[in-house]
N, C-alpha and C. Protein backbone atom coordinates (compact mmCIF):
# COMPACT_ATOMS: atom_id res chain seq x y z
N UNK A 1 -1.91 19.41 -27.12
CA UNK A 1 -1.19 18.13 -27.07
C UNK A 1 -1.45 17.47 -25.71
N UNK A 2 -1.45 15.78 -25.62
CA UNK A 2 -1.95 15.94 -24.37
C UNK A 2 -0.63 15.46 -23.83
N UNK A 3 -0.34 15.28 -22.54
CA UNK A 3 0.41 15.12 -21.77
C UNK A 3 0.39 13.84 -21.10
N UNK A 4 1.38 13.49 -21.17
CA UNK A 4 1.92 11.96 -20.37
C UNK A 4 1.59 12.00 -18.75
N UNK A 5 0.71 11.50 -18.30
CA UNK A 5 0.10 11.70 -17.09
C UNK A 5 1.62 10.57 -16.02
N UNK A 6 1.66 9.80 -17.03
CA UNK A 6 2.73 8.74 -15.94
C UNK A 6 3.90 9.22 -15.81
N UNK A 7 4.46 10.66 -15.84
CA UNK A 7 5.21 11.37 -15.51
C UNK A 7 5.38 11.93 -14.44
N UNK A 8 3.91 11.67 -13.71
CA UNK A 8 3.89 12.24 -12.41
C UNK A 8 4.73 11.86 -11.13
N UNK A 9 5.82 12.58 -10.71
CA UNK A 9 6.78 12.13 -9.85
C UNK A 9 5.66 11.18 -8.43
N UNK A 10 4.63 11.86 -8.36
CA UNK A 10 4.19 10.60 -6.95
C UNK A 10 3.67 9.29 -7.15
N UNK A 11 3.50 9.28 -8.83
CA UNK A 11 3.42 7.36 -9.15
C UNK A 11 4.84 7.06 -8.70
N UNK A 12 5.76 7.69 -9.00
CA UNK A 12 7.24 6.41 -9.19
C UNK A 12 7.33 6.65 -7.31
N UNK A 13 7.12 7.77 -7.02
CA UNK A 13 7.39 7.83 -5.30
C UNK A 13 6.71 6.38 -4.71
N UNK A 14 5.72 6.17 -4.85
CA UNK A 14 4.85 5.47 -4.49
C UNK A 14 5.11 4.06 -4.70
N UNK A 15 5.58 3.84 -6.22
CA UNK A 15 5.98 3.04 -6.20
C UNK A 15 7.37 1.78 -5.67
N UNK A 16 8.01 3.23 -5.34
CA UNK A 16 8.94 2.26 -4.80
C UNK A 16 8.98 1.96 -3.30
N UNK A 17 7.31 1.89 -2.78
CA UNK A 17 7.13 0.86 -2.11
C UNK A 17 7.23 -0.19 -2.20
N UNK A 18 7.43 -1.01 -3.45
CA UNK A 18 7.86 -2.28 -3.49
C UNK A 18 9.15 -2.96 -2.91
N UNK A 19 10.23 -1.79 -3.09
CA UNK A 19 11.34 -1.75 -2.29
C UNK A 19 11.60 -2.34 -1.06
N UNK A 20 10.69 -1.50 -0.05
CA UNK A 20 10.70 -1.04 0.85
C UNK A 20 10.10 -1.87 1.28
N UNK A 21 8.79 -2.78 0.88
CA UNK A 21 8.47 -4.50 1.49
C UNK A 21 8.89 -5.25 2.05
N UNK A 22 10.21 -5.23 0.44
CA UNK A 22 11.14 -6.33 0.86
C UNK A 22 11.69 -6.62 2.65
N UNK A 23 11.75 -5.74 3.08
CA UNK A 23 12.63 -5.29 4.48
C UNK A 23 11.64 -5.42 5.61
N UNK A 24 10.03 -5.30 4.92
CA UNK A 24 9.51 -5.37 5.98
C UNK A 24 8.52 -6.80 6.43
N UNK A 25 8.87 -7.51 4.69
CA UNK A 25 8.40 -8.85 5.19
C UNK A 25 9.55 -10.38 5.72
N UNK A 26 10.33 -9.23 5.51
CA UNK A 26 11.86 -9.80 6.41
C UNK A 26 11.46 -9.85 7.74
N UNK A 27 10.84 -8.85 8.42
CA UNK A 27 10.47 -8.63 9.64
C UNK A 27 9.19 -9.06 10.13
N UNK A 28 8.15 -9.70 9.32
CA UNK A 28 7.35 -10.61 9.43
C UNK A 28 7.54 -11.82 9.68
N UNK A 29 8.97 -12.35 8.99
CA UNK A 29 9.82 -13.78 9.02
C UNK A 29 10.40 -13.88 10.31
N UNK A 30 11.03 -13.04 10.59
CA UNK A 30 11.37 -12.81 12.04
C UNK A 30 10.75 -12.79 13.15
N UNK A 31 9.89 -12.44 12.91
CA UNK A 31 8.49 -12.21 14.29
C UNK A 31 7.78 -13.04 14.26
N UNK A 32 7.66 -14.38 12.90
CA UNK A 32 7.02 -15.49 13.48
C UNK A 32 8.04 -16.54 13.95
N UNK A 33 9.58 -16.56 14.15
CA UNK A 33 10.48 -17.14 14.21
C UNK A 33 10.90 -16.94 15.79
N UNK A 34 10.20 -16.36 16.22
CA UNK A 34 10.23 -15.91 17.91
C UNK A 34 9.23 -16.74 18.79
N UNK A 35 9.69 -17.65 19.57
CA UNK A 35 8.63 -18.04 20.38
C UNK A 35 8.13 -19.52 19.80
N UNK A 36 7.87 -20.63 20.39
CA UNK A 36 7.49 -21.95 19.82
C UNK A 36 5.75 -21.57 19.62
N UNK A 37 5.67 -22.05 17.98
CA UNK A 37 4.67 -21.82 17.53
C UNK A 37 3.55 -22.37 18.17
N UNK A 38 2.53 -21.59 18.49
CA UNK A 38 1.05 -22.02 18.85
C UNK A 38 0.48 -23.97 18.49
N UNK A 39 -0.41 -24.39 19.21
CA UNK A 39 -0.52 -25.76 18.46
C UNK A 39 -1.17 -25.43 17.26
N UNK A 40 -2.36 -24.54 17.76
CA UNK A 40 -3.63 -24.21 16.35
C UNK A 40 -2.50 -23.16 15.41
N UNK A 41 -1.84 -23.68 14.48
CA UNK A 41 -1.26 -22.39 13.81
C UNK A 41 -1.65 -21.98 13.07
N UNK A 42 -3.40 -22.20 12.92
CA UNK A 42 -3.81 -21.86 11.83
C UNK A 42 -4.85 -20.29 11.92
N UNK A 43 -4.59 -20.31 13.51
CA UNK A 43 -4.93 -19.47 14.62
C UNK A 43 -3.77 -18.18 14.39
N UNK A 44 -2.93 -18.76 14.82
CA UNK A 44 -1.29 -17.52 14.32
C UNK A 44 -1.75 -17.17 12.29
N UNK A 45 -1.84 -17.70 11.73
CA UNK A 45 -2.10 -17.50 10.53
C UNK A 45 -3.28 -16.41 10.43
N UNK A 46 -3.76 -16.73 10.89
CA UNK A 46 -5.69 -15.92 11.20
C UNK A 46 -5.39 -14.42 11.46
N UNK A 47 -4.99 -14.55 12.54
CA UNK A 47 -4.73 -13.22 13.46
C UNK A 47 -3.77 -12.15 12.79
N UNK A 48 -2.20 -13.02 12.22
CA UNK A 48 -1.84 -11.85 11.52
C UNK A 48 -2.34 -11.32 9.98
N UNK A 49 -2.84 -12.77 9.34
CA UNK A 49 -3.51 -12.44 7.97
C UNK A 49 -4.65 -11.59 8.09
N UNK A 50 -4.88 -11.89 8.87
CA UNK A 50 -6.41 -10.75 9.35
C UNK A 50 -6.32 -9.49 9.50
N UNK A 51 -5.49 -9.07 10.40
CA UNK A 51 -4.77 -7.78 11.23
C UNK A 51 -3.62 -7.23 10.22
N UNK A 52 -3.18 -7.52 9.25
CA UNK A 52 -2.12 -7.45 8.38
C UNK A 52 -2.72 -7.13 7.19
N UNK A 53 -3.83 -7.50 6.68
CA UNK A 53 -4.15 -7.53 5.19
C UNK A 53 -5.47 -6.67 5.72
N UNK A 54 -6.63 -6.84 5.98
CA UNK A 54 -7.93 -6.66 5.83
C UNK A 54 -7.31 -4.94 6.07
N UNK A 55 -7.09 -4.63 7.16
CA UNK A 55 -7.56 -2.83 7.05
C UNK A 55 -6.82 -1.79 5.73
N UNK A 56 -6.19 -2.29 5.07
CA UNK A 56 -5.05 -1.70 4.16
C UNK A 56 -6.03 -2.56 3.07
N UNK A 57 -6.25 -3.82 2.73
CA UNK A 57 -7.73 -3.40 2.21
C UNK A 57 -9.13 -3.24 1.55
N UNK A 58 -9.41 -2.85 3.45
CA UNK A 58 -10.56 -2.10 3.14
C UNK A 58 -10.46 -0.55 2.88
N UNK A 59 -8.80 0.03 3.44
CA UNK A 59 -9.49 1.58 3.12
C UNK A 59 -9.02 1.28 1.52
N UNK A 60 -8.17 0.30 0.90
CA UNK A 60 -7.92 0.81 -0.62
C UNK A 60 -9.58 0.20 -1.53
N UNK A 61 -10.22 -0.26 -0.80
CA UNK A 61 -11.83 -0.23 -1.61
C UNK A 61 -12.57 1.06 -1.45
N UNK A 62 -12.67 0.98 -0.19
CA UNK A 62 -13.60 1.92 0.13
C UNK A 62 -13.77 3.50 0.13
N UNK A 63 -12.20 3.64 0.33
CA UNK A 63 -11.21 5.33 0.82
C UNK A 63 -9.87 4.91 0.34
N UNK A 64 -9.42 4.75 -1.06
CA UNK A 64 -7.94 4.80 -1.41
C UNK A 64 -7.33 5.78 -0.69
N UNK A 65 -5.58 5.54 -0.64
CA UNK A 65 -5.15 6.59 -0.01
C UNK A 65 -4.73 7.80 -1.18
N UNK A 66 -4.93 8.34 -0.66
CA UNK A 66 -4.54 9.91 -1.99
C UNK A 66 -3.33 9.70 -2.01
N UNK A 67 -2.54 9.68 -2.94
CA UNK A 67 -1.14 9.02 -3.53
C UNK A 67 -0.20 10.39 -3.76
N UNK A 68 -1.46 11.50 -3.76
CA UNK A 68 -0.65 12.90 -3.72
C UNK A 68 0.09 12.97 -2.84
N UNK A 69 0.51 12.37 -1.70
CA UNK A 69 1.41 12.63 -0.38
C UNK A 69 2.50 12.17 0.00
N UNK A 70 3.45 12.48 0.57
CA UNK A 70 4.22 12.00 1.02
C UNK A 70 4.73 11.84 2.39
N UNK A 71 4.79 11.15 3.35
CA UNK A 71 4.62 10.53 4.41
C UNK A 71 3.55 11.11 5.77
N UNK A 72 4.02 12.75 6.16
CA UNK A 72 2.99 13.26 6.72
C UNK A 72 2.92 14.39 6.20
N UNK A 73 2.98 14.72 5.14
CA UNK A 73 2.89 15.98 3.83
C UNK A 73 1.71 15.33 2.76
N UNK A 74 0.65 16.33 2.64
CA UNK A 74 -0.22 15.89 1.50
C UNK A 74 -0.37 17.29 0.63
N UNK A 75 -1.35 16.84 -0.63
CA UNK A 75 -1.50 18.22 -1.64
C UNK A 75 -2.70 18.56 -1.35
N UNK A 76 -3.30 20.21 -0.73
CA UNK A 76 -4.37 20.47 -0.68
C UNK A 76 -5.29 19.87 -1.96
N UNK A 77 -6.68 19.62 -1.74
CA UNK A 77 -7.28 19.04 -2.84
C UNK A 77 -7.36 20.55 -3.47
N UNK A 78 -7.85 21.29 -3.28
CA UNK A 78 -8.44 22.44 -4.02
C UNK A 78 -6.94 22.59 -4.81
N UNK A 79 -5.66 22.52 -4.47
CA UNK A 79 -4.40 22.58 -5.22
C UNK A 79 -4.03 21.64 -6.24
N UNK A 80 -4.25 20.18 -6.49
CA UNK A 80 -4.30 19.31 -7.39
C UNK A 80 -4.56 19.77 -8.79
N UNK A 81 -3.80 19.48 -10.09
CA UNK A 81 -4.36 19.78 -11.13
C UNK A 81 -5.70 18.92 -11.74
N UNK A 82 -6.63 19.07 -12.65
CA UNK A 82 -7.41 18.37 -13.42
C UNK A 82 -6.48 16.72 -13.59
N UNK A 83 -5.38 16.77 -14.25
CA UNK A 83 -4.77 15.68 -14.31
C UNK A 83 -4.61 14.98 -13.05
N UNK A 84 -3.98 15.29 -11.96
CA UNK A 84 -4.00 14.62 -10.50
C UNK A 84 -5.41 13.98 -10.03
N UNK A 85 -6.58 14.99 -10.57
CA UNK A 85 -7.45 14.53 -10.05
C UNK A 85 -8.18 13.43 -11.05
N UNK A 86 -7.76 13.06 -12.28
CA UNK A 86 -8.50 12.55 -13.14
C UNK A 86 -7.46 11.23 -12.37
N UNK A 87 -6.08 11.01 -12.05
CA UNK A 87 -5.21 9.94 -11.42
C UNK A 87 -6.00 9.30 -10.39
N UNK A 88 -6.56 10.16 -9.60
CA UNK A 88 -7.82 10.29 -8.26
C UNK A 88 -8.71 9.23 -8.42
N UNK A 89 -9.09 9.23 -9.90
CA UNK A 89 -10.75 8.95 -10.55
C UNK A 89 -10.04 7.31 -10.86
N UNK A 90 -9.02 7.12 -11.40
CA UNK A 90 -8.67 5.92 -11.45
C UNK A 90 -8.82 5.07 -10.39
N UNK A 91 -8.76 5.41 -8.87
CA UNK A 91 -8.33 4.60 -7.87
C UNK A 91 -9.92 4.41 -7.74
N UNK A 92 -10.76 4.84 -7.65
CA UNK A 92 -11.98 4.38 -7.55
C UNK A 92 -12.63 3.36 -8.80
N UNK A 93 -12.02 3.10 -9.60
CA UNK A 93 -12.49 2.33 -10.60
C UNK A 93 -12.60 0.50 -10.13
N UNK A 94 -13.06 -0.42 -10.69
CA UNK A 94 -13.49 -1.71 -10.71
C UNK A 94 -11.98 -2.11 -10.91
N UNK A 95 -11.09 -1.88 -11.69
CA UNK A 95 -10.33 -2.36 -12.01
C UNK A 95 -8.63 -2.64 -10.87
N UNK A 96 -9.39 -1.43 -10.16
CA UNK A 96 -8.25 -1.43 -8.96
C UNK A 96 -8.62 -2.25 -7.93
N UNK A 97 -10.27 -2.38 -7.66
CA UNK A 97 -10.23 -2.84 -6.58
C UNK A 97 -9.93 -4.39 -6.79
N UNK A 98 -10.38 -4.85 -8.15
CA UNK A 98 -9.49 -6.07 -8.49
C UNK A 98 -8.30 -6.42 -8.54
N UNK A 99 -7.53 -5.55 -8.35
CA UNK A 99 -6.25 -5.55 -8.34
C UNK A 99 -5.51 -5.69 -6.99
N UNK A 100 -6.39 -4.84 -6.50
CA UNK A 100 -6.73 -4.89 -4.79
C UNK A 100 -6.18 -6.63 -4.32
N UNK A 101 -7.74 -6.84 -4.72
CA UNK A 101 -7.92 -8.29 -3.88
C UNK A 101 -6.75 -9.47 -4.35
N UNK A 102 -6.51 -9.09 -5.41
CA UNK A 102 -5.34 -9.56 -6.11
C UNK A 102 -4.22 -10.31 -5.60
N UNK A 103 -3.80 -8.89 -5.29
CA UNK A 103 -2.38 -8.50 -4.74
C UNK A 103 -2.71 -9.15 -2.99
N UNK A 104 -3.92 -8.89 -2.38
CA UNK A 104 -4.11 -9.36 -1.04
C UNK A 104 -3.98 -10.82 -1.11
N UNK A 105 -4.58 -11.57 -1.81
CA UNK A 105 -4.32 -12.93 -1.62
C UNK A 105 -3.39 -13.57 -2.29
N UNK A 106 -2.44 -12.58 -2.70
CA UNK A 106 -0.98 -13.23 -3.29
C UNK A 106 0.11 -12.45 -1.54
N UNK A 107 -0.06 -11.63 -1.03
CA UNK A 107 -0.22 -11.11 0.29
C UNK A 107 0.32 -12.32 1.03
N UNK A 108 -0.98 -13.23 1.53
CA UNK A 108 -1.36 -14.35 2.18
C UNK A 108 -0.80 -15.20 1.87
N UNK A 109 -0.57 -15.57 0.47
CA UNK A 109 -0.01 -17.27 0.33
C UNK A 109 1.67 -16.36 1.00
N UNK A 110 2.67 -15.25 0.38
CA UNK A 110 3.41 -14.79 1.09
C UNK A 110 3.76 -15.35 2.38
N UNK A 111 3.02 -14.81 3.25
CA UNK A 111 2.58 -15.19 4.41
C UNK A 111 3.07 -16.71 5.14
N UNK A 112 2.00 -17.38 4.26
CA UNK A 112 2.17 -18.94 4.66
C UNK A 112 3.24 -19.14 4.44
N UNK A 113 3.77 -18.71 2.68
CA UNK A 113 5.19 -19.32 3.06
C UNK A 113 6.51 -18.88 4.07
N UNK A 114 6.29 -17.41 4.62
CA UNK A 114 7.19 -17.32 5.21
C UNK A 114 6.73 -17.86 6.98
N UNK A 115 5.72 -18.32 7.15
CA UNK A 115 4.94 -19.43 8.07
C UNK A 115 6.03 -20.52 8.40
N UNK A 116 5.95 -21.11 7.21
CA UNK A 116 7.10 -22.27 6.72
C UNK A 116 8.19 -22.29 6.91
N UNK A 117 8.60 -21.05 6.61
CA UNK A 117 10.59 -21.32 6.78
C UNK A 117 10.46 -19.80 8.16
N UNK A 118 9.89 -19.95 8.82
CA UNK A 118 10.23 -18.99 10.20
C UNK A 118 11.06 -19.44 10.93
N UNK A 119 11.42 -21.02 11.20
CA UNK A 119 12.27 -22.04 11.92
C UNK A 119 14.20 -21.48 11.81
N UNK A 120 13.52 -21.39 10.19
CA UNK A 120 15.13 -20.83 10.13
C UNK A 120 15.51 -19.35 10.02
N UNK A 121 14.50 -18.57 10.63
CA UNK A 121 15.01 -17.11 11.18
C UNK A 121 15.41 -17.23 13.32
N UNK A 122 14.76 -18.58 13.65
CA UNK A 122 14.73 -18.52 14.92
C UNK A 122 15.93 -17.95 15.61
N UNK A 123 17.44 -18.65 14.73
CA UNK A 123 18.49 -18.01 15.76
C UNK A 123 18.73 -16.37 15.45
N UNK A 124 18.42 -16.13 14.21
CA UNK A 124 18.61 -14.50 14.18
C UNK A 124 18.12 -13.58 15.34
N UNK A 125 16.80 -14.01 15.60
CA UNK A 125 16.15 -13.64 16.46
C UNK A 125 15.83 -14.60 18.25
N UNK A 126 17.41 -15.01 18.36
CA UNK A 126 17.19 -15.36 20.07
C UNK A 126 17.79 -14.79 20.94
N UNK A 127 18.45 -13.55 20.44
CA UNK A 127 18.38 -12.76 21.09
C UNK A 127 16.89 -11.89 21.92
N UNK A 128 16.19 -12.77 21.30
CA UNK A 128 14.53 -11.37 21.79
C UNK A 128 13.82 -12.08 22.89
N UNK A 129 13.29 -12.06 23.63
CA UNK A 129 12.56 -12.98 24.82
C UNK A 129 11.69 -13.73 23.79
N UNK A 130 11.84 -15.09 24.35
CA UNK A 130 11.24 -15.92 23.28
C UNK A 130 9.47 -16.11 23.76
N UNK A 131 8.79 -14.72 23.75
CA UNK A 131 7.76 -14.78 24.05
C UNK A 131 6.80 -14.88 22.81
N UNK A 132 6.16 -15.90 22.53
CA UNK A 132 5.07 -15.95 21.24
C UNK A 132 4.34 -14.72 20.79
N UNK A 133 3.76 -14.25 21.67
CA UNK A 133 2.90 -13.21 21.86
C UNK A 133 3.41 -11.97 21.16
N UNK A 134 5.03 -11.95 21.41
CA UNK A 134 5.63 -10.92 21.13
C UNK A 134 5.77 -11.02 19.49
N UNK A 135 6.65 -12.14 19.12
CA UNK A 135 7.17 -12.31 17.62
C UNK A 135 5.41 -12.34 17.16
N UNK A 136 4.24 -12.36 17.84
CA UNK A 136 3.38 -12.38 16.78
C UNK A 136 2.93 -10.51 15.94
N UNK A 137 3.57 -9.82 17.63
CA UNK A 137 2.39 -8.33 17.58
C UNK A 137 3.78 -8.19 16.28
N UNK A 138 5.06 -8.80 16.72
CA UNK A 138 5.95 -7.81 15.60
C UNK A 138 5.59 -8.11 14.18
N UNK A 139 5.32 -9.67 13.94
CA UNK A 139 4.86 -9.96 12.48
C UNK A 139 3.75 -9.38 11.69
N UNK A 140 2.16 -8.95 13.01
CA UNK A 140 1.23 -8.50 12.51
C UNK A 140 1.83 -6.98 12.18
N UNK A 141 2.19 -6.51 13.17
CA UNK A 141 2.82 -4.67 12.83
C UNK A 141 3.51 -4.87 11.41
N UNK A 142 4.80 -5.70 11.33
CA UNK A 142 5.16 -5.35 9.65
C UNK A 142 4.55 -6.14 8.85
N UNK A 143 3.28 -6.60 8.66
CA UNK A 143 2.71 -7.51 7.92
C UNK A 143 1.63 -6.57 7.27
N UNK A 144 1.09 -5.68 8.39
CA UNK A 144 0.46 -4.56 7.89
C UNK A 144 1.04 -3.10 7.35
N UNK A 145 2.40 -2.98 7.59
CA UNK A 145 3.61 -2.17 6.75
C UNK A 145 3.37 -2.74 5.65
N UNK A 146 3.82 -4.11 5.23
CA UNK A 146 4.34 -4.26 4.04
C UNK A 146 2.99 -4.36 3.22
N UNK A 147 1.71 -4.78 4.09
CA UNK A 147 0.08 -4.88 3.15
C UNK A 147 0.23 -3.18 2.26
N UNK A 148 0.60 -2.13 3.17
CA UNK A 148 0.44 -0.88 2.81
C UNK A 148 1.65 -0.07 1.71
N UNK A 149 2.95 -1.62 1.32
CA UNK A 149 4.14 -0.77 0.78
C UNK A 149 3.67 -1.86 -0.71
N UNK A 150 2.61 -2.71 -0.27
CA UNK A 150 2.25 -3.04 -1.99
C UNK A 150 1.22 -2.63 -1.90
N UNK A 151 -0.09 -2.86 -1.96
CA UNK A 151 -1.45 -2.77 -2.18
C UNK A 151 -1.32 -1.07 -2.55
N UNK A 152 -0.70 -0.26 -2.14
CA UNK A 152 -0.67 0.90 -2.88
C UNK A 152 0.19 0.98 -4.09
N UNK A 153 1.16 0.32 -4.06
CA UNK A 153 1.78 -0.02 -5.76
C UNK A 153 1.33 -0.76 -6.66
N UNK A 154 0.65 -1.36 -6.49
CA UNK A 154 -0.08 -2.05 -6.81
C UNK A 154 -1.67 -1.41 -7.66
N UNK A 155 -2.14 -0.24 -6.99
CA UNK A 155 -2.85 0.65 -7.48
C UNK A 155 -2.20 1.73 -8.31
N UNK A 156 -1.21 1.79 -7.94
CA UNK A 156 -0.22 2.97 -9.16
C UNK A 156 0.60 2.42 -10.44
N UNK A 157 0.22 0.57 -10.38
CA UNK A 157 0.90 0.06 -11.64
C UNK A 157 -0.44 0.31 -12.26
N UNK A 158 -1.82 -0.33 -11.64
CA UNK A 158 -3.16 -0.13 -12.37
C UNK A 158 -3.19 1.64 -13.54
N UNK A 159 -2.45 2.50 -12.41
CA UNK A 159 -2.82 3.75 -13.22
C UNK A 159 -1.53 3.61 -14.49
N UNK A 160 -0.28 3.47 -14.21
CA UNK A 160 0.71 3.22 -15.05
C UNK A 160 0.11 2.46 -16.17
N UNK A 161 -0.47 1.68 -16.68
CA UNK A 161 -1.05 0.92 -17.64
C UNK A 161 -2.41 1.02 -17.93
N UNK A 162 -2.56 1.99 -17.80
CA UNK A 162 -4.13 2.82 -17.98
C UNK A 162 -4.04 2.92 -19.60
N UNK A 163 -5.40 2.57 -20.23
CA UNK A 163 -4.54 2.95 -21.92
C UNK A 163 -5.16 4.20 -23.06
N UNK A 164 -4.42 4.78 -23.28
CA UNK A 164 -4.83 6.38 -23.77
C UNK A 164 -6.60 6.57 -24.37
N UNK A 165 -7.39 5.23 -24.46
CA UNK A 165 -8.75 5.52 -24.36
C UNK A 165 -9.48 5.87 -23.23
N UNK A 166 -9.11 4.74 -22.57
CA UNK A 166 -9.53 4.65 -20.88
C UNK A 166 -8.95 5.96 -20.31
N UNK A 167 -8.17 6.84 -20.12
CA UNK A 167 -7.69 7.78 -20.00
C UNK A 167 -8.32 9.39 -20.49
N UNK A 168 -8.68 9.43 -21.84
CA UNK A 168 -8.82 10.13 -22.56
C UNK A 168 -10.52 10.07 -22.05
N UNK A 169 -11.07 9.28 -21.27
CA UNK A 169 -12.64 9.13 -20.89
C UNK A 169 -12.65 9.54 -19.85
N UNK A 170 -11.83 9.28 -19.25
CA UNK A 170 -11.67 9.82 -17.07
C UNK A 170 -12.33 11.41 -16.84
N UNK A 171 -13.27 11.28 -15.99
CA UNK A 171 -13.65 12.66 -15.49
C UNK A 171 -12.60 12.78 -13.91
N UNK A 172 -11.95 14.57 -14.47
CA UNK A 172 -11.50 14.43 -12.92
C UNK A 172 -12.38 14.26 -11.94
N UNK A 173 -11.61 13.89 -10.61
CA UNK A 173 -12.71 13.74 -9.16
C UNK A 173 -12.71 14.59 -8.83
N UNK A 174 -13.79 15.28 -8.73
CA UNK A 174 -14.37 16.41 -7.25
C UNK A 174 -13.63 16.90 -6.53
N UNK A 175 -12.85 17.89 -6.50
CA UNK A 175 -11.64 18.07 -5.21
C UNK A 175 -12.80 18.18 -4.29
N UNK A 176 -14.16 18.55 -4.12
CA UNK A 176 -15.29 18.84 -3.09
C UNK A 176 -15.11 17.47 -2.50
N UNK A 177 -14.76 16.55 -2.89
CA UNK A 177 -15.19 14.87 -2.26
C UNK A 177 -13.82 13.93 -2.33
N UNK A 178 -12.71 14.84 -2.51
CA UNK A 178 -11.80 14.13 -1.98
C UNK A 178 -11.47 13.53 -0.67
N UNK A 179 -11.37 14.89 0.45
CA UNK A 179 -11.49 14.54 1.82
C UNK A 179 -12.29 13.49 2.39
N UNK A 180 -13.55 13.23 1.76
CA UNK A 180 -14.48 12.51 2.26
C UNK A 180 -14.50 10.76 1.36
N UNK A 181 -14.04 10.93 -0.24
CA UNK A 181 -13.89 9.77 -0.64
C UNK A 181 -12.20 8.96 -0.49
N UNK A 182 -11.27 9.97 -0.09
CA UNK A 182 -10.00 9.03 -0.02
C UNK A 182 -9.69 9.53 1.43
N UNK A 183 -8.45 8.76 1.72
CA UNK A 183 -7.92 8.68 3.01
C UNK A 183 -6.45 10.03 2.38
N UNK A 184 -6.92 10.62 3.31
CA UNK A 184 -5.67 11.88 3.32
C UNK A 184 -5.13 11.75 4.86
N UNK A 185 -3.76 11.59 4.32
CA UNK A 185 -3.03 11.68 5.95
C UNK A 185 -2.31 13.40 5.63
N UNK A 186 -2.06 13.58 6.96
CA UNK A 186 -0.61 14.55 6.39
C UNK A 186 -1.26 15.97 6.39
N UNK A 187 -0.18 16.81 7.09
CA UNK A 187 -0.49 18.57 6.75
C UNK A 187 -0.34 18.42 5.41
N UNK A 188 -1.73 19.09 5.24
CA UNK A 188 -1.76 19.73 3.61
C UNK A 188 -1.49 21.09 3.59
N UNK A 189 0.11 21.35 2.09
CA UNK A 189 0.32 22.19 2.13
C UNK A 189 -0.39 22.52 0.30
N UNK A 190 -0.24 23.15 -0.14
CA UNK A 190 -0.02 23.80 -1.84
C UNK A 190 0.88 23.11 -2.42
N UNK A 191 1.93 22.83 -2.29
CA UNK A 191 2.37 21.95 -3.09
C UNK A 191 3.79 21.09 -2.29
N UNK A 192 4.14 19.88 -2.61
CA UNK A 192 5.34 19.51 -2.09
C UNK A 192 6.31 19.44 -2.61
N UNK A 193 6.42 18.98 -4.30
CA UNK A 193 7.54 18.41 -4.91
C UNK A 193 7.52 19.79 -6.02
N UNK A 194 8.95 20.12 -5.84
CA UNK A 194 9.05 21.64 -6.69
C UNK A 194 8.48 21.39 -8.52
N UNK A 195 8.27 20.04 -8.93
CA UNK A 195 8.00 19.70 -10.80
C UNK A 195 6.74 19.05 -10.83
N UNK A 196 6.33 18.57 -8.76
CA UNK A 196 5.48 17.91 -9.13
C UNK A 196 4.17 17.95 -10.12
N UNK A 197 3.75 19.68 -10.64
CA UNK A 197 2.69 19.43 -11.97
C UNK A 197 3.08 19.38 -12.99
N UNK A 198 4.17 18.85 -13.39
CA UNK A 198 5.12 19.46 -14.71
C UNK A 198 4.84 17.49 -15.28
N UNK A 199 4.57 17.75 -16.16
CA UNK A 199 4.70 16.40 -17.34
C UNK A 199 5.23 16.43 -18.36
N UNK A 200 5.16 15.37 -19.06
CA UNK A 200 6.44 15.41 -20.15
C UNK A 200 5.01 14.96 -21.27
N UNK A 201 5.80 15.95 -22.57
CA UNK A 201 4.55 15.56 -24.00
C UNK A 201 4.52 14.10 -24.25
C-alpha cells in the first residue's frame, strides 16, 4: 500500500514559516520607516530587494535547503528514508524553481508596498536614532528572514500538491549527493522528530 508522503511532520514544520513572515515583514516596515528616505528611492528599493530576495533565491535554484531540519539540527543523509529522499527529488524539479521565482517577485511588489506606507510606521520607530543607514541594514536583515520563511513554503506547498502520478515516477535522490546538491545547515544527528518516518496509509 503506498503511503501518504504529505504526512511528513517537516512539510507542516516548514510550513509554518508562513507564520512567522508575518512578524518579520513587520520589521521590514519598520526599518524603512527610520530615517528620511534617500532622494533616489529607487536605490533603497535596489539594495534591499537585492540583498533580501536574490541569495534565498539562488540557493533555492541551485542548492535547495534540505527541509529535513530543523533550525541547527539536520537528518544525516545516509539516515533519510527512500520517501524523504524521493521529497529531496521534488525540490530539484522545474516546477519549484518556478515557483521559486514566483513567490520572489510577489516578494518585491510586497516590498514596494510596504515602501509606501513606511511613513506610517515612522512614530513606532522614533524611538531608534533616526539614522537611514540603520532602518535600511534592519529592513534588508528581515527582508532576507522573511525571503527564507516563504520561498521555502513555498517549495513544500509545490511538494504538498504533487499528484499521485508525478509522485509514483520520482526516483529517490542520492543520499551520495545530497551534501553537495542541497544546502544542509545543522549538526546532523540520525534522527530528530521521534514519528518523523512514520506516515499515514
Amino acid at each position: 500500500m503506498m503511503t501518504n508522503f504529505r504526512w511528513q511532520p517537516f512539510l507542516w514544520i516548514h510550513l509554518a514559516g508562513f507564520a512567522f513572515a508575518t512578524l518579520t515583514l513587520q520589521l521590514v516596515w519598520l526599518g524603512l520607516g527610520v530615517g528620511e528616505p534617500l532622494p533616489l528611492f529607487w536605490l533603497e528599493l535596489l539594495v534591499v530587494g537585492a540583498l533580501g530576495v536574490f541569495p534565498i533565491l539562488s540557493m533555492q535554484w541551485t542548492r535547495p535547503l534540505d527541509i529535513f531540519s530543523i533550525l541547527f539540527l539536520s537528518i544525516r543523509p545516509d539516515s533519510l528514508t527512500p520517501e524523504q529522499c524521493k521529497i529531496l527529488s521534488l525540490l530539484k524539479t522545474r516546477k519549484h524553481r518556478i515557483l521559486t521565482a514566483i513567490a520572489s517577485l510577489v516578494l518585491l511588489g510586497i516590498l514596494w508596498k510596504l515602501y509606501q506606507l513606511a511613513p506610517l510606521g515612522s512614530m513606532t520607530v522614533a524611538i531608534l536614532p533616526q539614522w537611514r543607514p540603520l532602518g535600511l541594514l534592519i529592513a534588508t536583515f528581515a527582508f532576507l528572514v522573511s525571503s527564507l520563511l516563504i520561498l521555502v513554503p513555498v517549495g513544500v506547498l509545490g511538494i504538498l500538491f504533487t499528484s499521485p502520478q508525478q509522485w509514483s515516477t520520482t526516483e529517490p535522490y542520492p543520499s551520495d549527493k545530497i551534501l553537495s546538491d542541497f544546502t544542509v545547515f545543522g549538526i546532523r544527528l540520525r534522527k530528530i522528530l521521534p514519528l518523523e518516518n512514520q506516515t499515514q496509509p
